[in-house]
Protein backbone atom coordinates (compact mmCIF):
# COMPACT_ATOMS: atom_id res chain seq x y z
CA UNK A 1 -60.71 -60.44 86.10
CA UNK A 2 -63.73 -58.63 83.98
CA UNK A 3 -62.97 -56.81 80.90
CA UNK A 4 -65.62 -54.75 79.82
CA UNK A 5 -65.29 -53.18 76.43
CA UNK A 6 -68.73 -52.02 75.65
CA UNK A 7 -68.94 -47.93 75.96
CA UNK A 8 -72.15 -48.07 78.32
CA UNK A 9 -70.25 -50.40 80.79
CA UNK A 10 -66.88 -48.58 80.56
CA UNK A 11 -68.50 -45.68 81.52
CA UNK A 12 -70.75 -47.15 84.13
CA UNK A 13 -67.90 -49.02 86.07
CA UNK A 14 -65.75 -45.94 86.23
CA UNK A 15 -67.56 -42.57 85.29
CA UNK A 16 -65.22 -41.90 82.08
CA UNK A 17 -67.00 -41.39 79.27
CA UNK A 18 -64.95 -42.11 75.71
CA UNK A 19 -65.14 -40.75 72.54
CA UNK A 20 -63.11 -43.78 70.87
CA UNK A 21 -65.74 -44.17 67.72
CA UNK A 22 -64.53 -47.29 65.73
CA UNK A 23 -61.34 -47.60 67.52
CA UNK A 24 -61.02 -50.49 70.68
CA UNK A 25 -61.29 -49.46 73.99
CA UNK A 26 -61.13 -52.12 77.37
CA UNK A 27 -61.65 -51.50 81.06
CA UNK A 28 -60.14 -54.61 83.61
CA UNK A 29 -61.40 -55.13 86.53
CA UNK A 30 -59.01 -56.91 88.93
CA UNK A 31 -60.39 -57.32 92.69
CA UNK A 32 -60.13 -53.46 93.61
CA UNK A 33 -57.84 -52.04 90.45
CA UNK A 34 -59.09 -50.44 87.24
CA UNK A 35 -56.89 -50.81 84.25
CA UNK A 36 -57.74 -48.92 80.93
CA UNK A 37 -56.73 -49.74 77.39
CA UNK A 38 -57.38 -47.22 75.37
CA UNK A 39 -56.11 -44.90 72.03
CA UNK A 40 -52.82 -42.88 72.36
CA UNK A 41 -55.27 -40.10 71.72
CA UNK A 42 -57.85 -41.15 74.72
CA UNK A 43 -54.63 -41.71 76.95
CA UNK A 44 -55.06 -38.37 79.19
CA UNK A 45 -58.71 -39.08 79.84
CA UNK A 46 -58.56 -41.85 82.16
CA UNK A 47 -57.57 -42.43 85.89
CA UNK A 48 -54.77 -44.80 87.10
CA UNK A 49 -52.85 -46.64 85.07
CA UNK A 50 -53.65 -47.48 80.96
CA UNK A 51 -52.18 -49.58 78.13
CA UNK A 52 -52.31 -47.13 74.90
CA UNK A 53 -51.55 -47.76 71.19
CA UNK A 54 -51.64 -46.18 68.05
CA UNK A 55 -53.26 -46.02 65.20
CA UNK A 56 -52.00 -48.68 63.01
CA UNK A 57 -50.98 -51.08 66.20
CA UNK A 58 -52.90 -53.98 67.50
CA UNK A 59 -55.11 -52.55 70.33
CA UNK A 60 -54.96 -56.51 71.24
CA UNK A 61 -51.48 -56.34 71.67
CA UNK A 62 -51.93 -53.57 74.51
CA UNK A 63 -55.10 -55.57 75.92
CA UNK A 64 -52.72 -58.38 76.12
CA UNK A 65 -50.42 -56.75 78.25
CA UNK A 66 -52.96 -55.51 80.32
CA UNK A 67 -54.81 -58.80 81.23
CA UNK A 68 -50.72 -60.07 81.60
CA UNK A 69 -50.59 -57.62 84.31
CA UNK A 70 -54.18 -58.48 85.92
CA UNK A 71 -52.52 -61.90 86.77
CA UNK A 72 -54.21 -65.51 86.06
CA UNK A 73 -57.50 -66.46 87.25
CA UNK A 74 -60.72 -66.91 85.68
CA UNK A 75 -61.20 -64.25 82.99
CA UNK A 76 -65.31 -62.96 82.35
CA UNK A 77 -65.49 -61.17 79.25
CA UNK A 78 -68.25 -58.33 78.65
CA UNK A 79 -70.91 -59.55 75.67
CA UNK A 80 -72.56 -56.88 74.80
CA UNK A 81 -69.81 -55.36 72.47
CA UNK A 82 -69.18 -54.81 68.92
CA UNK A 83 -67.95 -57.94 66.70
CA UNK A 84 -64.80 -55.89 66.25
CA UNK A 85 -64.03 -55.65 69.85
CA UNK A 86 -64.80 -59.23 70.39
CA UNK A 87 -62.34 -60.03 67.64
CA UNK A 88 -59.70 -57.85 69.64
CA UNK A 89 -60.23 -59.89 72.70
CA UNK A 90 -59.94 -63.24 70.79
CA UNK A 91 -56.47 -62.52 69.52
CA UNK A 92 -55.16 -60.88 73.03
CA UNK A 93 -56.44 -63.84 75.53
CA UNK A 94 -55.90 -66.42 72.36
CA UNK A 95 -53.70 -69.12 74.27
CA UNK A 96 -53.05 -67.59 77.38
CA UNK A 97 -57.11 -67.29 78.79
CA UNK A 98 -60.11 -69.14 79.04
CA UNK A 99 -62.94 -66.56 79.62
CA UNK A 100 -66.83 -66.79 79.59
CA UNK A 101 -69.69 -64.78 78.86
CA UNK A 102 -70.34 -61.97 82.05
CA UNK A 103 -73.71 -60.47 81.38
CA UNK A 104 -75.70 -61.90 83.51
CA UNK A 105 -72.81 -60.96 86.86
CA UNK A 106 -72.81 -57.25 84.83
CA UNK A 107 -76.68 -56.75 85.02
CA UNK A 108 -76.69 -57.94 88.83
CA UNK A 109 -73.80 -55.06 89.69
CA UNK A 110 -75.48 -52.69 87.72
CA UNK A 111 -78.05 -49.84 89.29
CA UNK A 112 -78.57 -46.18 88.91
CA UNK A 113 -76.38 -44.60 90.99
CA UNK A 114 -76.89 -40.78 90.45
CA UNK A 115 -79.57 -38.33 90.30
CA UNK A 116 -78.19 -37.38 87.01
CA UNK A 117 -78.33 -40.75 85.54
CA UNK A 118 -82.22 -41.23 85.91
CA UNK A 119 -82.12 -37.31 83.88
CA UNK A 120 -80.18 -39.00 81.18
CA UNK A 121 -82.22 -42.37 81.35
CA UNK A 122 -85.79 -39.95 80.99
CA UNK A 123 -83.94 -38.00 78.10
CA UNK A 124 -83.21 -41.30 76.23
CA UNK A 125 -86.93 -42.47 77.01
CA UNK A 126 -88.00 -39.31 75.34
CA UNK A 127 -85.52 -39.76 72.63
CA UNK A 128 -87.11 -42.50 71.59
CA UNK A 129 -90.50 -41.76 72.22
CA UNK A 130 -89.82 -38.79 69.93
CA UNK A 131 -88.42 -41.18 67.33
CA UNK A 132 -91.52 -43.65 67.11
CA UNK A 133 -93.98 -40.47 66.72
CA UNK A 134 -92.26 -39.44 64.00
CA UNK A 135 -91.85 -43.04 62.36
CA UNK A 136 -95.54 -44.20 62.88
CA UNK A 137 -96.48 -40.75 61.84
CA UNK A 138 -95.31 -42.04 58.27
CA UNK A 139 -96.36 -46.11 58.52
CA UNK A 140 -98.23 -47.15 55.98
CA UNK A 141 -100.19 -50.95 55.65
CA UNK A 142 -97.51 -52.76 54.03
CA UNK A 143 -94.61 -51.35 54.93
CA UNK A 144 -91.88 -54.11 56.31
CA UNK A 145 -90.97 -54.37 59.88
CA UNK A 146 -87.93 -54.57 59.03
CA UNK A 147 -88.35 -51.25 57.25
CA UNK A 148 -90.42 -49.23 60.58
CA UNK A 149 -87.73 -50.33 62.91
CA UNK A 150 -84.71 -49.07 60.70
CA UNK A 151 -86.71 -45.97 60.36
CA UNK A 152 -86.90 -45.52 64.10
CA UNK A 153 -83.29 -46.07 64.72
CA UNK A 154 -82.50 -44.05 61.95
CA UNK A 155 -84.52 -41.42 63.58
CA UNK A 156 -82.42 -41.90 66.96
CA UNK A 157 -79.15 -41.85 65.06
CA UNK A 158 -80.48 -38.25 63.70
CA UNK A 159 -81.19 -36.59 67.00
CA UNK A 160 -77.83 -38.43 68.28
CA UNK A 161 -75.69 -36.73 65.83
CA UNK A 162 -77.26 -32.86 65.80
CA UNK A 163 -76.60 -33.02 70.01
CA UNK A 164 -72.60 -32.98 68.31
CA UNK A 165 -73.21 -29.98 66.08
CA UNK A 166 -73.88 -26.35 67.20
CA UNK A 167 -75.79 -24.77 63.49
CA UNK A 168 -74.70 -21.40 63.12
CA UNK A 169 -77.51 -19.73 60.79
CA UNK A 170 -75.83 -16.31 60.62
CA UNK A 171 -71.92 -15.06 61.41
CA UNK A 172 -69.64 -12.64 60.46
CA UNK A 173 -66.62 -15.38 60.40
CA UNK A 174 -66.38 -19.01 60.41
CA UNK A 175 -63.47 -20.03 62.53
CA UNK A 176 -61.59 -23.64 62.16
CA UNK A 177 -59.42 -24.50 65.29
CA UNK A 178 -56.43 -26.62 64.83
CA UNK A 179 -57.12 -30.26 63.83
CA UNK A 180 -60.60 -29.85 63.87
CA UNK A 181 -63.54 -29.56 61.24
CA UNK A 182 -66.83 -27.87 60.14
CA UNK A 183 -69.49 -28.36 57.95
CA UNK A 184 -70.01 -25.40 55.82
CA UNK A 185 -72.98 -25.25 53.05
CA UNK A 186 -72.64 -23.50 49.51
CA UNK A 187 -74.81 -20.37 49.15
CA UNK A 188 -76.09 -21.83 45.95
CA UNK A 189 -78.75 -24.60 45.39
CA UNK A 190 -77.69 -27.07 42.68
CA UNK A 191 -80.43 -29.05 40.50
CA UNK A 192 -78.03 -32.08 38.94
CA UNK A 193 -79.09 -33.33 36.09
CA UNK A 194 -79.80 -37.12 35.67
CA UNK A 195 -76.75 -38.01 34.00
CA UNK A 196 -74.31 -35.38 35.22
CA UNK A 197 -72.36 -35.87 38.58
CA UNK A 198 -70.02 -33.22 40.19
CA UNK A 199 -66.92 -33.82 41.90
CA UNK A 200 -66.29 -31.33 44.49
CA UNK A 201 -62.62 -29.87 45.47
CA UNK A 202 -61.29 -27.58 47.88
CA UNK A 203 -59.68 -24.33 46.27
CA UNK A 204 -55.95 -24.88 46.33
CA UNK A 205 -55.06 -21.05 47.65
CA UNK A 206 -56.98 -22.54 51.08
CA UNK A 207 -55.77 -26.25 50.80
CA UNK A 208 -51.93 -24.45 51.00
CA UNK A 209 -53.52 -23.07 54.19
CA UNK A 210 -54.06 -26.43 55.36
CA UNK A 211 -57.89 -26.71 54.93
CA UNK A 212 -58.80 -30.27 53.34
CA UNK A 213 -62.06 -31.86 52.43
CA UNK A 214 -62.20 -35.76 51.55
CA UNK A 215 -63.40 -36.84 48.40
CA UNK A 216 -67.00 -35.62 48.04
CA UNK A 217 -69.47 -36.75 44.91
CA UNK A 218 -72.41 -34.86 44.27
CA UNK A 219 -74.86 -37.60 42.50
CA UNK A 220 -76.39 -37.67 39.63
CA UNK A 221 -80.28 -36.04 40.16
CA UNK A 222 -79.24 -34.85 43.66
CA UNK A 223 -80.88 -31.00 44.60
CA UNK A 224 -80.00 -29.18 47.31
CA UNK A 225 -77.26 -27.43 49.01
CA UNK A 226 -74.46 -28.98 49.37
CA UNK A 227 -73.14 -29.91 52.89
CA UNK A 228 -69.16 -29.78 52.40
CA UNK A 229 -66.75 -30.97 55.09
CA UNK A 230 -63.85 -29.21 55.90
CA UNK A 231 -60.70 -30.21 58.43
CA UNK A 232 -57.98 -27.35 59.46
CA UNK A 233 -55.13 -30.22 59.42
CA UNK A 234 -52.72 -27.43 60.28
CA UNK A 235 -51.55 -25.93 63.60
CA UNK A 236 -53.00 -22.90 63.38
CA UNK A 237 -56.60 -21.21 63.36
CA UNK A 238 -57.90 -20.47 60.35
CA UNK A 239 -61.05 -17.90 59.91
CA UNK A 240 -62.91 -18.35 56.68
CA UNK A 241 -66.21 -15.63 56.13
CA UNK A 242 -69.71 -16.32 54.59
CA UNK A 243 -69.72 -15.43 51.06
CA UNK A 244 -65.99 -17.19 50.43
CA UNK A 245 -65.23 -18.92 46.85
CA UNK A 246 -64.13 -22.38 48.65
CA UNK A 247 -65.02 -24.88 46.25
CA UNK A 248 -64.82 -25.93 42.40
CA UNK A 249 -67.35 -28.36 41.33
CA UNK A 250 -66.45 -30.42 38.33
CA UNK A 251 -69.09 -31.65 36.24
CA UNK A 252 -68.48 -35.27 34.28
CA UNK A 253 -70.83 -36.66 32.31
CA UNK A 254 -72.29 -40.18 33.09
CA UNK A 255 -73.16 -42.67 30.48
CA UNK A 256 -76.64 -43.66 31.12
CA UNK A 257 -78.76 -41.85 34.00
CA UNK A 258 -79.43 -41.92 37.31
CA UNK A 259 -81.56 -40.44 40.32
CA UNK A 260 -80.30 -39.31 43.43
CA UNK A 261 -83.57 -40.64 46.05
CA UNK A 262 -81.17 -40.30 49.39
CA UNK A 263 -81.81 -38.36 52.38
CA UNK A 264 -79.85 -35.48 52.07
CA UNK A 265 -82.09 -34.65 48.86
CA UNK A 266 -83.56 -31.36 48.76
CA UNK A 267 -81.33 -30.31 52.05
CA UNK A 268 -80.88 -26.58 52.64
CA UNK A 269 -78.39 -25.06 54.66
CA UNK A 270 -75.76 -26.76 56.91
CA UNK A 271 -77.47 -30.35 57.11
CA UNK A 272 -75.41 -32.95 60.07
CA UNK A 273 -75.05 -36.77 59.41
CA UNK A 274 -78.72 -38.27 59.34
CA UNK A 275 -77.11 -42.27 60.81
CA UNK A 276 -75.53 -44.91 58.72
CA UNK A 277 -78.93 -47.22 58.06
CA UNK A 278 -77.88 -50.56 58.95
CA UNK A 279 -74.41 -49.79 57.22
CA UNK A 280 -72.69 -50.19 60.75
């Protein structure tokens, strides 16, 4: 049995591509059978037959189950995975497996199999070509290695995230579909002042719409528009139009000062997630 939990071989090994995130997501191999364990929410995206559990259950409880079903026999576990996954696999074959380390059996299985696979493979080459122009463009003697590389994958994680985003510039209406969410940008640009920081809030004539935003600081010395997310948590579609009164900003006053230096500073319009730096 092989239980692959990393994204890039799930997909590989059976052409479904996830969009799990955070949450844990396994794909057993046994002889010729697939199993998938996957999110309640994933559950209509795979083939054949999958273990699913909510949020708030143990996904190794379900993985469990699933390797139950595989039957005994030597267990080879995929290692390059997230230290969360790996922790799910510990507690689900915990007692009832032995397993060992399968990259090297992985590699030798894996080749490119489609013409649309080397397209994706040149795209990521240029990806990251792009991303080392623009980080040496900005080296400096001195500056850490530790530092250049975390600007290059910060650089990736940038390009990553605006593929997920279509910018609108210009529209006549803004519309939220059910459970779903947009970033919208205030009209105004804000200077904060070094000891002031604003606490943003939705307007509660559209939060008894169903519109929520999560908690959102604006720091102390930040300038720029501010990027404001906003989830339609109800069943309906909801249209909202440029020009909209959608937010209160509260203003507290900090004792001592402070100034915002983070990437977002100076931002103008709609601005997408620039990467967590070595936060995940």
């Amino acid at each position: 049995m092989l239980i692959l939990t990393s994204p890039v071989n799930i997909r590989y090994f059976s052409d479904v591509e996830l969009e799990t995130y955070e949450r844990f997501a396994a794909l057993l191999i046994c002889g010729s059978r697939r199993v998938f364990v996957v999110p309640k929410l994933e559950e209509g995206r795979v083939p054949g037959p999958a273990y699913v559990y909510s949020d708030g259950e143990d996904p190794a409880e379900a993985l469990r189950r699933a390797a139950q079903e595989c039957g005994g026999g030597e267990v080879e576990v995929d290692g390059r995975t997230t230290l969360r996954a790996w922790e799910v696999v510990r507690r689900a074959l915990g007692g009832i497996s032995t397993y060992k380390i399968a990259d090297e059996y992985i590699d030798g299985l894996r080749a490119v199999k489609r013409s649309d696979e080397v397209e994706r493979i040149a795209k990521a080459a240029q990806a990251i070509r792009e991303a080392i122009a623009e980080a040496y463009a900005e080296l400096s003697p001195g500056v850490p290695e530790r530092k250049a590389a975390a600007d290059i994958y910060l650089r990736l994680a940038e390009g990553e995230a605006r593929r997920h985003f279509r910018i609108v510039k210009e529209a006549d209406e803004i519309a939220v579909p059910p459970r779903n969410f947009v970033l919208l940008t205030t009209e105004e640009y804000v200077k904060m002042p070094n000891d002031v920081v604003g606490l943003a809030n939705l307007r509660s004539t559209l939060a008894r719409y169903g519109l929520v935003i999560p908690p959102t600081v604006v720091d102390a010395g930040f300038e720029g528009n501010i990027t404001i997310e906003v989830v339609n948590e109800s069943p309906n579609t909801i249209v909202l139009r440029p020009g909209l009164r959608f937010l209160h900003l509260i203003l507290v006053r900090a004792e001592g000062a402070a100034k915002y230096l983070g990437t977002y500073l100076g931002q103008r319009g709609v601005t997408p997630p620039k990467g967590l730096k070595a936060e995940c």
